[in-house]
C-alpha atoms as a PDB file:
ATOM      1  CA  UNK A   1      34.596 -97.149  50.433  1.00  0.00           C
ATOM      2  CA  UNK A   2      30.703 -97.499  50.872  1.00  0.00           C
ATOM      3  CA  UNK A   3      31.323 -97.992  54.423  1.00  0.00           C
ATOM      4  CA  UNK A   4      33.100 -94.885  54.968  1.00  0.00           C
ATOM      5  CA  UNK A   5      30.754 -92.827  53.232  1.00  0.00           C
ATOM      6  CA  UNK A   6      27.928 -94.236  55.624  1.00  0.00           C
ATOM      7  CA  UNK A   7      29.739 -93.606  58.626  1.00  0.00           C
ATOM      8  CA  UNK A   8      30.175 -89.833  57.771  1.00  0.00           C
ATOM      9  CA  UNK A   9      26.569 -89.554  56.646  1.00  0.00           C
ATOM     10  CA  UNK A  10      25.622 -91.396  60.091  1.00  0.00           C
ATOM     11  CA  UNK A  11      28.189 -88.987  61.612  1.00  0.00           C
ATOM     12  CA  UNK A  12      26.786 -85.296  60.115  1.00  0.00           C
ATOM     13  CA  UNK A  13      22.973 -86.254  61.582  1.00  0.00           C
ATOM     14  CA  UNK A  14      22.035 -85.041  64.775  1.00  0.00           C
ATOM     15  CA  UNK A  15      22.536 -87.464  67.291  1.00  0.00           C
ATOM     16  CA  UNK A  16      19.044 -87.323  69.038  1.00  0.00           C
ATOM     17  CA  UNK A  17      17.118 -87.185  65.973  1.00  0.00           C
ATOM     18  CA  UNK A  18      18.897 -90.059  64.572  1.00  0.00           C
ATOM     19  CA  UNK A  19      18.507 -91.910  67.664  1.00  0.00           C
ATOM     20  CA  UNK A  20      14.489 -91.029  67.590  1.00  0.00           C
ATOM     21  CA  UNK A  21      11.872 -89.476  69.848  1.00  0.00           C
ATOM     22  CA  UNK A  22       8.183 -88.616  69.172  1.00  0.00           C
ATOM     23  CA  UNK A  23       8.688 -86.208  66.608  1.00  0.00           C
ATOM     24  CA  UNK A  24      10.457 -88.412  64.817  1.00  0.00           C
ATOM     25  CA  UNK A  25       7.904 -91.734  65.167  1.00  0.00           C
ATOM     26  CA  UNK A  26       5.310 -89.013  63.999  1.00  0.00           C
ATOM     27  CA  UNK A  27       7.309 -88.300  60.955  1.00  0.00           C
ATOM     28  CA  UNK A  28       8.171 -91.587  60.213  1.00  0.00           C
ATOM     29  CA  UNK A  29       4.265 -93.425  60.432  1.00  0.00           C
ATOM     30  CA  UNK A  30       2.026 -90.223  59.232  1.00  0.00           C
ATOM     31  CA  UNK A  31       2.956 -89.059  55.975  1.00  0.00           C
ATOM     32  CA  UNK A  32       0.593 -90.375  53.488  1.00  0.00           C
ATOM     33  CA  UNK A  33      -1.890 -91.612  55.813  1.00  0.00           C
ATOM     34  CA  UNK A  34      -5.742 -91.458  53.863  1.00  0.00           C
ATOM     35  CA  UNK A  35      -7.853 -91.037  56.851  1.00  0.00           C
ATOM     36  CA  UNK A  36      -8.033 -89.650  60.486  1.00  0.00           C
ATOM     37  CA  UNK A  37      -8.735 -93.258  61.734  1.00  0.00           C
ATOM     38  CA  UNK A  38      -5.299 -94.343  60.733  1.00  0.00           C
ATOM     39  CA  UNK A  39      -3.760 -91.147  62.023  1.00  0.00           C
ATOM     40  CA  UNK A  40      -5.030 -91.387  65.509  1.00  0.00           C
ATOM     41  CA  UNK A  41      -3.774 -95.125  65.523  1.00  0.00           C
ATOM     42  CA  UNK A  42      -0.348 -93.998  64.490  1.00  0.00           C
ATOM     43  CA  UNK A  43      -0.312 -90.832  67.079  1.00  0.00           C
ATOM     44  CA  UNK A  44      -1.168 -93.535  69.862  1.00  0.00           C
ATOM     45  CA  UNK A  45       1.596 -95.746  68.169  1.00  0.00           C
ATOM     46  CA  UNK A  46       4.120 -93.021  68.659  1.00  0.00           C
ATOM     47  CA  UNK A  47       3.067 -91.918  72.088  1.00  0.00           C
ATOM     48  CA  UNK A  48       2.914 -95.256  73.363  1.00  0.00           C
ATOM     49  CA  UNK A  49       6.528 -95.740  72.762  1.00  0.00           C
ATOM     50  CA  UNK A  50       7.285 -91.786  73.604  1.00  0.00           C
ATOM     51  CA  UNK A  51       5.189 -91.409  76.718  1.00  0.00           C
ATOM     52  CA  UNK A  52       6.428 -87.579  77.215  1.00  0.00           C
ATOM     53  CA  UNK A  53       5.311 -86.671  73.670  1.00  0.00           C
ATOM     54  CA  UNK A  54       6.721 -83.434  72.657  1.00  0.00           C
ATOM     55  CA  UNK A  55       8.245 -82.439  76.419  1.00  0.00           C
ATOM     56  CA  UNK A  56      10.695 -84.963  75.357  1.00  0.00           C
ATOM     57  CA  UNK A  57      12.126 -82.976  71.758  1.00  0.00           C
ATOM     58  CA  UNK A  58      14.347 -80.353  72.305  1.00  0.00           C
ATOM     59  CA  UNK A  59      13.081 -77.246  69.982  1.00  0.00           C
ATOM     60  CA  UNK A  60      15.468 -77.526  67.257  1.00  0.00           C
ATOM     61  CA  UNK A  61      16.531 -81.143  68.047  1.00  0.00           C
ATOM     62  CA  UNK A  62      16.181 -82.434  63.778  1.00  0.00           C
ATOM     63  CA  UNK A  63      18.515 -79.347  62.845  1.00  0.00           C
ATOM     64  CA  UNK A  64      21.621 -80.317  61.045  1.00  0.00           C
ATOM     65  CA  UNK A  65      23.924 -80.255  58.137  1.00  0.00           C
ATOM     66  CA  UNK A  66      21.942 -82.536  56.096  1.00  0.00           C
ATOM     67  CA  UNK A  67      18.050 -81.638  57.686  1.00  0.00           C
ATOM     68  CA  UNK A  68      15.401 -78.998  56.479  1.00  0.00           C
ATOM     69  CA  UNK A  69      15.979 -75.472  56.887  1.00  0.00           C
ATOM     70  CA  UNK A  70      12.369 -74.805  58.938  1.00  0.00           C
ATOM     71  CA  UNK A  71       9.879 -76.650  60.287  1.00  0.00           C
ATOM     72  CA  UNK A  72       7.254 -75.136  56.880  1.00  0.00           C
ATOM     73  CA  UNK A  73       9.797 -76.947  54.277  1.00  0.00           C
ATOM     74  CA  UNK A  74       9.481 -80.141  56.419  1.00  0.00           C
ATOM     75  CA  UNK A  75       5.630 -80.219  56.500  1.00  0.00           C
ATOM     76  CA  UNK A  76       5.658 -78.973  53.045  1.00  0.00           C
ATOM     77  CA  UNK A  77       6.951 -82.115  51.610  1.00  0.00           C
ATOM     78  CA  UNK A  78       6.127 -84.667  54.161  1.00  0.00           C
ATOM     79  CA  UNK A  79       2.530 -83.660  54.581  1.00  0.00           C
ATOM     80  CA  UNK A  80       1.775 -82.281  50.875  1.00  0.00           C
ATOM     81  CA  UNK A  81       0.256 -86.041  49.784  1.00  0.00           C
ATOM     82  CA  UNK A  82      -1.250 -86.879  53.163  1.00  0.00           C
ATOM     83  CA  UNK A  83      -4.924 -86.851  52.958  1.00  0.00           C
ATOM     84  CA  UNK A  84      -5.481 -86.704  56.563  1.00  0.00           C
ATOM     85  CA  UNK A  85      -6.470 -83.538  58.185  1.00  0.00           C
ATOM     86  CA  UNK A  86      -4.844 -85.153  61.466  1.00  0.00           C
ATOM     87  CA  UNK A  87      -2.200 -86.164  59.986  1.00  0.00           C
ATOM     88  CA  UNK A  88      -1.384 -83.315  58.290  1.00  0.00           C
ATOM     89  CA  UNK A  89      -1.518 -81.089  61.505  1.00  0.00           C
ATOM     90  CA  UNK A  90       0.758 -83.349  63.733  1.00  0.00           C
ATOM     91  CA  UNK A  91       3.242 -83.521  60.786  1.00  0.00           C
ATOM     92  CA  UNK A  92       3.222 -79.682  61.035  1.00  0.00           C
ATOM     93  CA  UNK A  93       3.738 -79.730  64.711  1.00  0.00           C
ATOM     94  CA  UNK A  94       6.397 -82.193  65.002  1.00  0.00           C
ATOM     95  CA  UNK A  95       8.171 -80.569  62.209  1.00  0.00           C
ATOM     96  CA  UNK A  96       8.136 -76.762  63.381  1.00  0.00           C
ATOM     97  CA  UNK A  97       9.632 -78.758  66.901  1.00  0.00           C
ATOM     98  CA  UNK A  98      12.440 -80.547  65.007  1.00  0.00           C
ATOM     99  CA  UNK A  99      13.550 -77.879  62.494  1.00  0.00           C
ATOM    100  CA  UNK A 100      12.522 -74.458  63.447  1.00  0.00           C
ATOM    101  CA  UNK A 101      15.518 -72.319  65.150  1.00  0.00           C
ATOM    102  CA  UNK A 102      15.040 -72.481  69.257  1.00  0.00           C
ATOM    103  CA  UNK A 103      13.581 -69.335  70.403  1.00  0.00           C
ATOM    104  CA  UNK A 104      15.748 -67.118  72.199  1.00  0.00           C
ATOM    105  CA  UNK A 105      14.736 -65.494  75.434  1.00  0.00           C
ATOM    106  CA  UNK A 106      14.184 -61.701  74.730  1.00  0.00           C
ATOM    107  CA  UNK A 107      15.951 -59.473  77.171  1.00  0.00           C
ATOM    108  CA  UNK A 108      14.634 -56.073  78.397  1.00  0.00           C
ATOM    109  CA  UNK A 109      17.216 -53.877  77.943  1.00  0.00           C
ATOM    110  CA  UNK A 110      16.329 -51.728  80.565  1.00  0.00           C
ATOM    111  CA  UNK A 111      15.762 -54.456  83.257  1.00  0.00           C
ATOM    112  CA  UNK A 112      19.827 -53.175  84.246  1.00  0.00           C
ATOM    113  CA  UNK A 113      17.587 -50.322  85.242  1.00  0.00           C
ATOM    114  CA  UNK A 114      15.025 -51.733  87.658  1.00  0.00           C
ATOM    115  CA  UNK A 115      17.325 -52.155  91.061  1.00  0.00           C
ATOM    116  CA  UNK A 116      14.969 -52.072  93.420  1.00  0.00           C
END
């Protein structure tokens, strides 16, 4: 029974999240950090293993059935007891980039107009 439960939990993630990416290595290592030192050693950390950095995270990539609604609720509670000015920031970045809606192009709605 415990085993099905954690295969439909594994199943309702998003699939790239789950798998990982830089956002996600950010998320994981700064929260909590005390000092900008320790930040920049875990932001090296993470783009060491995710050369591409945030070219590499699909806007909207964390969104799911079981993930934050925006990117503010996730950097509300995973950067609210981090101490780091550094930290804080990235967590804020990487969190608008996993769980804030993808931005849809705007159309001009009177480029049907402009047939040059």
């Amino acid at each position: 029974m415990k085993e099905l439960a954690a295969s439909i939990l594994i199943a309702l993630l998003p699939v790239s999240a789950a798998a990982g990416n830089y956002a996600t290595c950010l998320l994981k290592h700064l929260p909590g950090l005390q000092n900008d030192a320790a930040a920049n050693a875990a932001i090296r950390l993470c783009l060491n293993e995710y050369p591409g950095a945030f070219i590499g995270v699909p806007q909207g990539d964390g969104r799911g059935f079981l993930s934050y609604d925006s990117g503010a609720e996730c950097a509300m509670k995973k950067a609210g007891e981090t101490h780091s000015q550094r930290a804080g920031q990235m967590i804020y970045v990487a969190c608008r980039r996993l769980y804030d809606e993808p931005v849809k192009p705007w159309i001009d709605p009177f480029d049907q107009f402009d047939k040059r």
